[in-house]
Protein backbone atom coordinates (compact mmCIF):
# COMPACT_ATOMS: atom_id res chain seq x y z
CA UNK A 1 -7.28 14.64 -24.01
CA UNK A 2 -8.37 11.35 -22.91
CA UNK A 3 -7.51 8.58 -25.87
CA UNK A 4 -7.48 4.67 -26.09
CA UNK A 5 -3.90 4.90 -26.01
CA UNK A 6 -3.63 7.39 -22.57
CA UNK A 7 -5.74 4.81 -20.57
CA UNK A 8 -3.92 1.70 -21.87
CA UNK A 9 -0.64 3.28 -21.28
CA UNK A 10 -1.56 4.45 -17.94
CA UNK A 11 -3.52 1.02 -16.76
CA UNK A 12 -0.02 -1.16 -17.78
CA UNK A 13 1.90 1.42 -15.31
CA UNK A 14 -0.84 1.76 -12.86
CA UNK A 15 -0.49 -2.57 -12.49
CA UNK A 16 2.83 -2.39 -12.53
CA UNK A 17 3.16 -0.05 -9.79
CA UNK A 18 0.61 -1.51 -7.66
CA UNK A 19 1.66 -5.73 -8.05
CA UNK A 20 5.05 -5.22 -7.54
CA UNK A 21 6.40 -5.89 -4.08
CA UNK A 22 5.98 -2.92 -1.85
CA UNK A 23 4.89 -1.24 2.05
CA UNK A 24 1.16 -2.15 1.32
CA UNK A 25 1.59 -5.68 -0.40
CA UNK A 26 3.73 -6.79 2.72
CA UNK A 27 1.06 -5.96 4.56
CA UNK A 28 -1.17 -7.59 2.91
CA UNK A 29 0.62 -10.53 2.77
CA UNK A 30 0.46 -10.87 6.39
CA UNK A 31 -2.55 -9.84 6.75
CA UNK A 32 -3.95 -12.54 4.68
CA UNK A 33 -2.00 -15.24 6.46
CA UNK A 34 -2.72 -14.21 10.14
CA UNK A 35 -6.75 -13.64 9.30
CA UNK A 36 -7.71 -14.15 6.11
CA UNK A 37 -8.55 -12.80 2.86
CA UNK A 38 -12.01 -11.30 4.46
CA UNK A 39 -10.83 -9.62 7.28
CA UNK A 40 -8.39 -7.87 5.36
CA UNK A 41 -10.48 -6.18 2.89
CA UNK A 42 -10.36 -2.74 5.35
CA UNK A 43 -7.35 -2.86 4.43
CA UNK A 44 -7.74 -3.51 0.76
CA UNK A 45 -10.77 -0.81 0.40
CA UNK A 46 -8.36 1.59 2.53
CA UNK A 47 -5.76 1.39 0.21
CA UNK A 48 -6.82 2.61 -2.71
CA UNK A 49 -9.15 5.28 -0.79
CA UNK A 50 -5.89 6.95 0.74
CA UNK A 51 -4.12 6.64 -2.92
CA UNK A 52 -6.94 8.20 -4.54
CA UNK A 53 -6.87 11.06 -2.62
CA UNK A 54 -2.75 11.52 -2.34
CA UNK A 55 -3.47 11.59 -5.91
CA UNK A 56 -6.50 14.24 -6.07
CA UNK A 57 -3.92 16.11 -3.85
CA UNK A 58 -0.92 15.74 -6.25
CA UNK A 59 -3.47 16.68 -9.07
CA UNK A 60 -4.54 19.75 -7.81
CA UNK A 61 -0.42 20.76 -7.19
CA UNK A 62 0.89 19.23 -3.84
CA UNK A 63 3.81 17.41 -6.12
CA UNK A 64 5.29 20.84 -6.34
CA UNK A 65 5.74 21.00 -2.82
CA UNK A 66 7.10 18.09 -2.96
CA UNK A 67 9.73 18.69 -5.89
CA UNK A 68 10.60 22.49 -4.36
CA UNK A 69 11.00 20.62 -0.40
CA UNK A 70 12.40 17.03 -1.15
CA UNK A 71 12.72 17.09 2.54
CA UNK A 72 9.30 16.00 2.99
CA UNK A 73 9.67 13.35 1.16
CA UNK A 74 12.69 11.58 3.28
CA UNK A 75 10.04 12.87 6.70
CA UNK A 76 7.50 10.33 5.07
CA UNK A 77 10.17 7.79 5.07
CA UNK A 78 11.29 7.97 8.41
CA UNK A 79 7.21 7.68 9.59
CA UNK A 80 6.36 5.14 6.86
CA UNK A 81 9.28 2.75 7.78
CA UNK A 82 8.36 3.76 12.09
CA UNK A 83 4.82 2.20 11.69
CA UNK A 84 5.93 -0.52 9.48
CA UNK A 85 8.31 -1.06 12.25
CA UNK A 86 5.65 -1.08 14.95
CA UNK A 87 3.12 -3.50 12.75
CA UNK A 88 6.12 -5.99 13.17
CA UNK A 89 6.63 -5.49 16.53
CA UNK A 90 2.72 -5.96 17.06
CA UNK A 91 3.01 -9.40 15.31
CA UNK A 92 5.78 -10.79 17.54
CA UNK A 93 4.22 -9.49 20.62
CA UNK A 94 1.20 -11.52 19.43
CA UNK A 95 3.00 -15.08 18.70
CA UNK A 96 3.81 -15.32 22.97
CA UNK A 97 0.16 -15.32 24.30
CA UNK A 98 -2.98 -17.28 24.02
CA UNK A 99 -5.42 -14.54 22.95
CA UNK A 100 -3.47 -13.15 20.08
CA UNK A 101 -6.31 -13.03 18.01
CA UNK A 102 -7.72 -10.18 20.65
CA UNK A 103 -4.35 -8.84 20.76
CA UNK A 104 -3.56 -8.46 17.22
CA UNK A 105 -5.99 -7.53 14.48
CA UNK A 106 -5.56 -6.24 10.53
CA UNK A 107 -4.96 -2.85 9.82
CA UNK A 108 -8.98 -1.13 9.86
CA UNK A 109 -9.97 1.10 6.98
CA UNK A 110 -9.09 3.90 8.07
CA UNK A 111 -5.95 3.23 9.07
CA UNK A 112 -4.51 2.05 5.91
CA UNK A 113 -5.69 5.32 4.58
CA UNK A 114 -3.82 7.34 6.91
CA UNK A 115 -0.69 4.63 6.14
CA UNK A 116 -0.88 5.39 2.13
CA UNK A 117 0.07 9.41 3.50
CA UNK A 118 3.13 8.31 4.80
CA UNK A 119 4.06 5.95 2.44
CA UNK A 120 7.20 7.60 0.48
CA UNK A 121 6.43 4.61 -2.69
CA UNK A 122 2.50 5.87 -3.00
CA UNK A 123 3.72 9.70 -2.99
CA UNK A 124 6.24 8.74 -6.11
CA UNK A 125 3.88 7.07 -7.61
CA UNK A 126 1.19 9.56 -7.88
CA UNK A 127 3.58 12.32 -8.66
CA UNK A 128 4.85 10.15 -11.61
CA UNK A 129 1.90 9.41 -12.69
CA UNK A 130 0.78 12.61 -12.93
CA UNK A 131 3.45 14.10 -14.53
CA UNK A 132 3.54 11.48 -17.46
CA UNK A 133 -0.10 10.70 -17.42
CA UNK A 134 -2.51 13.43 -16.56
CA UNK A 135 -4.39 14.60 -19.93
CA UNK A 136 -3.65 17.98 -19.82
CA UNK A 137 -6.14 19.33 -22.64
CA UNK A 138 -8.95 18.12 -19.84
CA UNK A 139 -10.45 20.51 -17.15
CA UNK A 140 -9.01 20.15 -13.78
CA UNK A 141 -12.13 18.25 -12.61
CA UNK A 142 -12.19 15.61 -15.50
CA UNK A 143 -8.58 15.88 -15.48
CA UNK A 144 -8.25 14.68 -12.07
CA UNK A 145 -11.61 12.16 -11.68
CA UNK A 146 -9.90 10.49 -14.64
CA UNK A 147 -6.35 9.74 -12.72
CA UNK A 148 -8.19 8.63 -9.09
CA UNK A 149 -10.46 6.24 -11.28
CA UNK A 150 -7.76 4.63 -13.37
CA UNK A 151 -5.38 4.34 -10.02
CA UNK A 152 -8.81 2.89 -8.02
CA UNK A 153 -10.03 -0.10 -10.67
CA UNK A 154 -6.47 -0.61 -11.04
CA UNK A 155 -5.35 -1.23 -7.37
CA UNK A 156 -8.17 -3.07 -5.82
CA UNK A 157 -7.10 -6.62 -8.09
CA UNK A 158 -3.51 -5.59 -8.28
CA UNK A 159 -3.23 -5.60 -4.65
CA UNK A 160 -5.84 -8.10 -3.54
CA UNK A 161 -3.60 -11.08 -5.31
CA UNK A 162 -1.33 -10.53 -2.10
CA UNK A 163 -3.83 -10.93 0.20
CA UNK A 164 -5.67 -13.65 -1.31
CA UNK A 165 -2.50 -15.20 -1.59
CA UNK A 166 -2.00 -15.05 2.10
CA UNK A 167 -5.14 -16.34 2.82
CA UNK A 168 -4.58 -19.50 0.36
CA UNK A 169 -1.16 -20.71 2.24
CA UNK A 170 -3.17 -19.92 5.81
CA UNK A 171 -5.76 -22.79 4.58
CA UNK A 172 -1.94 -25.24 4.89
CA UNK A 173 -0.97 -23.75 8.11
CA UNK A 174 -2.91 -26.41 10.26
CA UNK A 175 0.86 -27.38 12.05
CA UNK A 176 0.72 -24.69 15.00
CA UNK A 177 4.67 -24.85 15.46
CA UNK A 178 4.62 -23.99 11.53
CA UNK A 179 2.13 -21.53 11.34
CA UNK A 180 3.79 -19.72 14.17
CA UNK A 181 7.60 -19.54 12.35
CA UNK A 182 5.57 -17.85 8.97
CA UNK A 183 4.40 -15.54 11.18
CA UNK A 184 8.18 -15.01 12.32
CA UNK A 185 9.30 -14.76 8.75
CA UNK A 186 6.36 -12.13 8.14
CA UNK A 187 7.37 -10.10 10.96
CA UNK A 188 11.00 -10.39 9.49
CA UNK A 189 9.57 -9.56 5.87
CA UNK A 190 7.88 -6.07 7.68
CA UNK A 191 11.25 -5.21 9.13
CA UNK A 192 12.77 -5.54 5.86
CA UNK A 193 10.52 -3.20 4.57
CA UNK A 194 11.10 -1.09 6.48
CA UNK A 195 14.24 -1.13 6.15
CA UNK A 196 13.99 -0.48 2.15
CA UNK A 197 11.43 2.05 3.04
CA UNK A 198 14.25 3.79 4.94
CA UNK A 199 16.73 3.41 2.60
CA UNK A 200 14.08 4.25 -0.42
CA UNK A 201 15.72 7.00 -2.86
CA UNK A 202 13.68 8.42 -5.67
């Protein structure tokens, strides 16, 4: 049954979840930096398209798969932390030529919905939250439209404060010599995520 108290309690973990420092919010980060804050909404609107249907998936009983083959879980890892890998790769290629705005770009819609289904932190999430949140007296339709609308009006603003905030310090990054080391220390950020991405345990 869907109460007052289910959607409160499910909105504070939803923000929590989604604000904190993670794959997509590093991204994001970056993102908003190298091009600005609206460039990167693809990415933004991608985000919680890809979540919302990891979560339609987990709804309708893909988190058992995941519980009875944990395997698949550390398999997301491995690919999550790859293409977080390559992203950073793709930004120092682009500091060492002129065009780098033709030869880097922000991730397009669809492929930060593809990124949210290898994500291992997006696949926890959803499983958590349906296993503490889903109102089970509801049908399976109402049931489920309820969890991919919370998770959706949640993440958009939880998520877009990163890449705004990119965009805000790109508006001080007139010096090229100092815009070009924050785009170092992004690319550095990205392989550290990766790296936590690799070394993520449930």
């Amino acid at each position: 049954m869907i109460t007052w108290e289910l959607i409160i309690a499910i909105s504070v973990y939803n923000f929590v979840m989604y604000v904190t420092p993670g794959p997509n919010n590093s991204i994001l980060t970056a993102s908003g930096i190298k091009f600005g804050f609206f460039k990167s909404i693809p990415n933004i609107l991608g985000i919680p398209t890809g979540h919302g249907l990891q979560l339609a998936l987990v709804c309708l009983g893909l988190g058992s798969l995941f519980t009875a083959f944990p395997i698949l879980l550390d398999i997301l890892r491995y690919v999550g932390a790859s293409y977080i890998l390559y992203l950073a790769y793709r930004m120092f290629g682009s500091l060492n030529i002129t065009s780098s705005e033709e030869k880097s770009r922000p991730l397009k819609y669809y492929e930060a919905i593809l990124f949210q289904f290898v994500n291992p932190k997006a696949w926890v999430i959803c499983i958590t939250a349906v296993s503490l949140f889903y109102p089970e007296k509801e049908n399976l339709f109402i049931g489920t439209f309820f969890m991919v609308f919370m998770s959706t009006v949640i993440n958009i603003p939880s998520i877009s404060i990163w890449a705004f905030g990119g965009s805000v310090i790109r508006l001080y990054l007139n010096n090229i010599k100092l815009k070009k080391i924050i785009e170092w220390l992004l690319a550095l950020l990205l392989i550290a995520t990766a790296i936590s991405v690799f070394l993520y345990k449930i």
